[in-house]
N, C-alpha and C. Protein backbone atom coordinates (compact mmCIF):
# COMPACT_ATOMS: atom_id res chain seq x y z
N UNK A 1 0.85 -1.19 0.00
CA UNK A 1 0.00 0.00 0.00
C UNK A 1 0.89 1.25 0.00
N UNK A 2 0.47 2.28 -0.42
CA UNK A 2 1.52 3.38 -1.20
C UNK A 2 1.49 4.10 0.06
N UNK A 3 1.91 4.81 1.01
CA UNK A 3 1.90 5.92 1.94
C UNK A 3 1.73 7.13 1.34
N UNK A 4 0.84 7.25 2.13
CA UNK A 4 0.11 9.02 1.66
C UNK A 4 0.35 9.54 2.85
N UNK A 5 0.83 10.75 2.29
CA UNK A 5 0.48 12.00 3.64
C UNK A 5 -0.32 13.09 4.00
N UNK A 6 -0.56 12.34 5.48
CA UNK A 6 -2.02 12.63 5.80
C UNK A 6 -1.90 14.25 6.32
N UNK A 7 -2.56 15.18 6.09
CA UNK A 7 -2.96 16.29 6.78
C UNK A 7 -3.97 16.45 7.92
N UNK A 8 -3.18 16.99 9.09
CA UNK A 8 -4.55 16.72 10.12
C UNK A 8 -5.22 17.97 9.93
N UNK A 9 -6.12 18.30 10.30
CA UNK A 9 -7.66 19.30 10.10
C UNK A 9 -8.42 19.56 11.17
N UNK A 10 -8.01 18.60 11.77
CA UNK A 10 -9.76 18.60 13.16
C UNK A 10 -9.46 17.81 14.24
N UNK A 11 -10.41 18.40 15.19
CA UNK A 11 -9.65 17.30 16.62
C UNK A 11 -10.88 16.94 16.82
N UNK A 12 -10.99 15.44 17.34
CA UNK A 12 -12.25 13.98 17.53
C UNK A 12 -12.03 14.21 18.64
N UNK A 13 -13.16 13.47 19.03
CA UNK A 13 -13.27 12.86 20.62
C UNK A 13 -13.64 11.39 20.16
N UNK A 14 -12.81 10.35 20.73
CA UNK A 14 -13.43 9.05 20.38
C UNK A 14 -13.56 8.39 21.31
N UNK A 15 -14.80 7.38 21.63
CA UNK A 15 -15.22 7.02 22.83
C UNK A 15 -14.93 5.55 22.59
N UNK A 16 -14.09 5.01 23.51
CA UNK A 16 -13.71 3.13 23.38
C UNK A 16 -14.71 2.17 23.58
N UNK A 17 -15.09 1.47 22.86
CA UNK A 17 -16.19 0.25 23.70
C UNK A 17 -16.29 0.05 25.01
N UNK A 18 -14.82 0.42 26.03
CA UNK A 18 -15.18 -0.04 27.44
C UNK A 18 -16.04 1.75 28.18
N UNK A 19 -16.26 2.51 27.40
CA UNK A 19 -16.42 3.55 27.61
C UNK A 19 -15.70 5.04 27.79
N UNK A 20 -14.21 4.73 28.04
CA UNK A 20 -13.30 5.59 27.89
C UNK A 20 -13.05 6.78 26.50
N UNK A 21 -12.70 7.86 26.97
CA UNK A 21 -12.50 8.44 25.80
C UNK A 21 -11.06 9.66 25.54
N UNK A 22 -10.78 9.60 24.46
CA UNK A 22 -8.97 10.42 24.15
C UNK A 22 -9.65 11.25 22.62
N UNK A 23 -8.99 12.35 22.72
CA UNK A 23 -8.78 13.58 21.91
C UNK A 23 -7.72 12.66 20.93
N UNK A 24 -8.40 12.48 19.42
CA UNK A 24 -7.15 12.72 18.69
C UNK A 24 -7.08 13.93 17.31
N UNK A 25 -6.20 13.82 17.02
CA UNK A 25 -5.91 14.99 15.77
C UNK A 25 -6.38 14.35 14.37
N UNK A 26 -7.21 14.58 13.91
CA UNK A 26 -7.30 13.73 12.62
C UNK A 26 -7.83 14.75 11.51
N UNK A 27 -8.13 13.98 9.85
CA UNK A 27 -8.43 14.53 9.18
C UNK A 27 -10.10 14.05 8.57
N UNK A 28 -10.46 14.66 7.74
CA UNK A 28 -12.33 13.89 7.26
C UNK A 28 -11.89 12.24 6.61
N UNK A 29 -11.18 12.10 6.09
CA UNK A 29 -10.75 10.64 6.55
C UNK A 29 -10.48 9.66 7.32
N UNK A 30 -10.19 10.37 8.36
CA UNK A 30 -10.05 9.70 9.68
C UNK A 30 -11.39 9.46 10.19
N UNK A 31 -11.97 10.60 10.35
CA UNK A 31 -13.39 10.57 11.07
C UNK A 31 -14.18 9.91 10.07
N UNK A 32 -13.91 9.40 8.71
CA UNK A 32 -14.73 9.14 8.12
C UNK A 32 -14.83 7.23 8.54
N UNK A 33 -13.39 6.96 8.88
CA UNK A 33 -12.85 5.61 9.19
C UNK A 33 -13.02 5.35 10.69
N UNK A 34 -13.24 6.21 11.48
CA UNK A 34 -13.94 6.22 12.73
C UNK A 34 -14.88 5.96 12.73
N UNK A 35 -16.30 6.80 11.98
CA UNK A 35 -17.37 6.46 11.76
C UNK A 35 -17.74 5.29 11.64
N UNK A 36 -17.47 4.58 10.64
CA UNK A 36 -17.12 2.94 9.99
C UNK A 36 -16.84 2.15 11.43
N UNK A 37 -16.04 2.50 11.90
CA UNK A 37 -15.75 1.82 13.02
C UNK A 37 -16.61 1.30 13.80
N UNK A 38 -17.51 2.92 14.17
CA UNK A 38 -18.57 2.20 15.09
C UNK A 38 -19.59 2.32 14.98
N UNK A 39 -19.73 2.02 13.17
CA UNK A 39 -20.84 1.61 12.39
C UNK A 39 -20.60 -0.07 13.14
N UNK A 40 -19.54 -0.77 12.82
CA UNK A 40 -19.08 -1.65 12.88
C UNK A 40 -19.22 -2.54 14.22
N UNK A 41 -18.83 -1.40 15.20
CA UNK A 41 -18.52 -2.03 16.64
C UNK A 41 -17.49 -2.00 17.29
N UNK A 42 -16.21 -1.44 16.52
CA UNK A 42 -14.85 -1.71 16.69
C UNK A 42 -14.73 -0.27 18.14
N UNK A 43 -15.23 0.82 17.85
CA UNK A 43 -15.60 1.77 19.02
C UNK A 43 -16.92 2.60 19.12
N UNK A 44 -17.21 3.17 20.63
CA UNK A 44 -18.18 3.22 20.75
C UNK A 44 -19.12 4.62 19.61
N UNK A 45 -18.14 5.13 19.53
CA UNK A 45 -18.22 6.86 18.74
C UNK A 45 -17.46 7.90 18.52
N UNK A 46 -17.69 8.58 17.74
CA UNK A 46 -16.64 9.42 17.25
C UNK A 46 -17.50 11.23 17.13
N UNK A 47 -16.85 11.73 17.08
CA UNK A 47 -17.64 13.41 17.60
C UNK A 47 -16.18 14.29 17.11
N UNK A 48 -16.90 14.86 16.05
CA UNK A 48 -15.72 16.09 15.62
C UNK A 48 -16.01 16.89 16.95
N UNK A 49 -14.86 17.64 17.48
CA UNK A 49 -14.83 18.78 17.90
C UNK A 49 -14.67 19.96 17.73
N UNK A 50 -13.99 20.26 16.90
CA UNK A 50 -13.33 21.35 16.15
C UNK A 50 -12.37 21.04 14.65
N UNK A 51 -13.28 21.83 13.79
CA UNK A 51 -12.73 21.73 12.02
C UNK A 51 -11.97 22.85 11.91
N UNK A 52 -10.94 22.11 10.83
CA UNK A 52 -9.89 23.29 10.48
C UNK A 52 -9.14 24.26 11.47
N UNK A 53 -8.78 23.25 12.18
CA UNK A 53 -7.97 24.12 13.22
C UNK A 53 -6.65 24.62 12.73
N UNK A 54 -6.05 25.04 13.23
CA UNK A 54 -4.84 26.12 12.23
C UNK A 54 -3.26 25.25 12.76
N UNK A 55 -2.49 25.05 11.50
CA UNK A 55 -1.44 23.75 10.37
C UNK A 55 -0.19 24.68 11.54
N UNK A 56 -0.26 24.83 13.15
CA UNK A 56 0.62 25.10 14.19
C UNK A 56 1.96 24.32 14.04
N UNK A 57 3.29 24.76 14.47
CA UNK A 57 4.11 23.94 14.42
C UNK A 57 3.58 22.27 15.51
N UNK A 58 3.18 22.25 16.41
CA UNK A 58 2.12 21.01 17.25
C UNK A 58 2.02 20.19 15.77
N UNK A 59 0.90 20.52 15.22
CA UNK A 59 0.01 19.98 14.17
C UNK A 59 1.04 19.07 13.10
N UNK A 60 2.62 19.67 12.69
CA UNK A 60 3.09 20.18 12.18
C UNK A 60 3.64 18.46 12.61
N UNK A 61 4.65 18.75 13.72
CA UNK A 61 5.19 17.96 14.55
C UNK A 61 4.57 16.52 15.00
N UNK A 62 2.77 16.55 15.12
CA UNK A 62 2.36 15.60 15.37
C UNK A 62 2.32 14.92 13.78
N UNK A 63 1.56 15.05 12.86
CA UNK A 63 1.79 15.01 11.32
C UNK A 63 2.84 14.14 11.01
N UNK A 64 3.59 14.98 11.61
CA UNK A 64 5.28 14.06 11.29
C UNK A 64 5.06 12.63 11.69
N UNK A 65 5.08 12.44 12.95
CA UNK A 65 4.98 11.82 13.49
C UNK A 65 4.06 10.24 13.17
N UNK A 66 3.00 10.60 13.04
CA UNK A 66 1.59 9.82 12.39
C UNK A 66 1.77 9.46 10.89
N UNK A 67 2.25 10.36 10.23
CA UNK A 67 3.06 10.10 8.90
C UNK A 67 4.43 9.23 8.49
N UNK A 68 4.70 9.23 9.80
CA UNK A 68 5.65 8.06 9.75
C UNK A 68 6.18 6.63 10.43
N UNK A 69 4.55 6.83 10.80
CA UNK A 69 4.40 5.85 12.32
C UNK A 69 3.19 4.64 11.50
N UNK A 70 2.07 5.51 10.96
CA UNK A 70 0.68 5.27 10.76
C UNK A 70 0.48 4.96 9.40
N UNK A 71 -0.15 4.10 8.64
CA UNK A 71 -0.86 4.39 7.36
C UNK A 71 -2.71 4.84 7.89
N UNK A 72 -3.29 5.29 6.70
CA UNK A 72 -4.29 5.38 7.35
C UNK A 72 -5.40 4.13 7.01
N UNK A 73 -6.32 3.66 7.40
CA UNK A 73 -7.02 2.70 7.76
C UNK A 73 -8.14 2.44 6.14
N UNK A 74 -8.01 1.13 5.47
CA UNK A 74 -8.94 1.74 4.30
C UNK A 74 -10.50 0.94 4.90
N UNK A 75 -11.10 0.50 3.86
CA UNK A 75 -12.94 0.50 4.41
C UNK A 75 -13.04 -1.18 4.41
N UNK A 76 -11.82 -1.65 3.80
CA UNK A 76 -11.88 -3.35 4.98
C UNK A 76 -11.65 -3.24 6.15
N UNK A 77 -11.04 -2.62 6.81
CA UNK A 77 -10.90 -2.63 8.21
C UNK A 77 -11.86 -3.83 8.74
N UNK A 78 -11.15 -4.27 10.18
CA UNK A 78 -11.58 -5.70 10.28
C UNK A 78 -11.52 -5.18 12.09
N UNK A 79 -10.97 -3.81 12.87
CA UNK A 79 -10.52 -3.51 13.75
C UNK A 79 -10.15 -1.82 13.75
N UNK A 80 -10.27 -1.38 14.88
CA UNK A 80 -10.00 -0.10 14.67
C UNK A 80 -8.08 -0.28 15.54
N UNK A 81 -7.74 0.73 14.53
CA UNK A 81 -6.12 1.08 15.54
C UNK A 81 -5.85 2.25 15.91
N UNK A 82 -6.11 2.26 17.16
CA UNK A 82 -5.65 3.79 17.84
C UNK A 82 -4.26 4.08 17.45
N UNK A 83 -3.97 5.45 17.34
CA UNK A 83 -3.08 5.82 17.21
C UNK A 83 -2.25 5.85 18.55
N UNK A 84 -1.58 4.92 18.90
CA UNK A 84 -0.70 4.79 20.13
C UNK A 84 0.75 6.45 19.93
N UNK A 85 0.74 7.05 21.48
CA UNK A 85 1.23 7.69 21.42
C UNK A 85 2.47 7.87 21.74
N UNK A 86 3.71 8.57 21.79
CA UNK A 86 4.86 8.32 22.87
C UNK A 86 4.88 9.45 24.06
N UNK A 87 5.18 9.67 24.72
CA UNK A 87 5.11 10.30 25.94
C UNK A 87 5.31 11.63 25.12
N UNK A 88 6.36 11.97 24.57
CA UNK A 88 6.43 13.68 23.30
C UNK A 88 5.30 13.82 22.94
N UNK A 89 4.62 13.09 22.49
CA UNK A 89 3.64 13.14 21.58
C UNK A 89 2.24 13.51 22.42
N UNK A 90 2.20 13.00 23.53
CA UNK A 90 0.84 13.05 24.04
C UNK A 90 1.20 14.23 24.41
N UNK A 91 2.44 15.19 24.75
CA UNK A 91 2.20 16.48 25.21
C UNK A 91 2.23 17.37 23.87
N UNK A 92 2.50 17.02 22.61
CA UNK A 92 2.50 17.56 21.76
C UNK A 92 1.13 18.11 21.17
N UNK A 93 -0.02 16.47 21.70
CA UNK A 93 -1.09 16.84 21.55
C UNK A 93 -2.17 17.41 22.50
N UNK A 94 -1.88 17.38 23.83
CA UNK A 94 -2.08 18.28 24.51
C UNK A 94 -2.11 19.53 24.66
N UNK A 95 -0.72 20.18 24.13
CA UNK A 95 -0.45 21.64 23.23
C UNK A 95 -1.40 21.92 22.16
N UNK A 96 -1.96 21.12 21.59
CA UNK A 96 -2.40 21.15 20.26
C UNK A 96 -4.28 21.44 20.82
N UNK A 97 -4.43 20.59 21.83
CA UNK A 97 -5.87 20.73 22.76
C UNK A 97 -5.86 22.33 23.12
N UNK A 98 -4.76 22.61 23.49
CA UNK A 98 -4.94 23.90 24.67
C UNK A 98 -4.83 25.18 23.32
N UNK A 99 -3.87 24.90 22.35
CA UNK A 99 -4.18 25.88 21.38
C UNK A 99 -5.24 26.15 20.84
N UNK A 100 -6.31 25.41 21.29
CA UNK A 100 -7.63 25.23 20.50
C UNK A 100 -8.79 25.47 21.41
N UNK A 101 -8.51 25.35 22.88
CA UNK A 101 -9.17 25.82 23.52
C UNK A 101 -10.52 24.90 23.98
N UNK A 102 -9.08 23.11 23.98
CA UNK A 102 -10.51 21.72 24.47
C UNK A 102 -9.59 21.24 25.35
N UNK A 103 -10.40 20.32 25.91
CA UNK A 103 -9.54 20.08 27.11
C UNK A 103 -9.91 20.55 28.19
């Protein structure tokens, strides 16, 4: 599968089957493969929070990151895969929450 690079756009709220829920950074692809998800069952829901949030060095940095960590998910999906974070990263996206004013 060819790697594309993904642009993030918008920050989700996604809620886990056991009920838990994490902020991630994604794009209308993502949420579109979220959706699917828990059309599916794989999680409980997905909820844009904020569109087009502004391409911050954060955004910039996380991007990187997910772009070279992640492919993105196509419409066989059989499972959803969180984007596992590294300790940089979760404060990267934390920065990225507070620039935006969630959280």
């Amino acid at each position: 599968m060819e790697k594309q690079h993904q642009v993030l756009t918008l920050i989700e709220e996604i809620t886990r089957n056991d009920g838990s829920k994490y902020f991630e950074i994604g794009n209308m692809v993502h949420n579109g493969r979220a959706e699917l998800a828990a059309e599916r069952g794989f999680i409980k829901e997905v909820r844009i929070l904020q569109l087009n949030i502004p391409h911050s060095k954060n955004v910039i940095r996380y991007e990187d990151f997910i772009n070279s960590h992640y492919v993105m998910q196509d419409e066989s999906m059989d499972h959803w895969e969180e984007w596992k974070r590294t300790p940089e990263m979760d404060q990267v996206v934390n920065d990225i929450l507070k620039e935006n004013h969630i959280g």
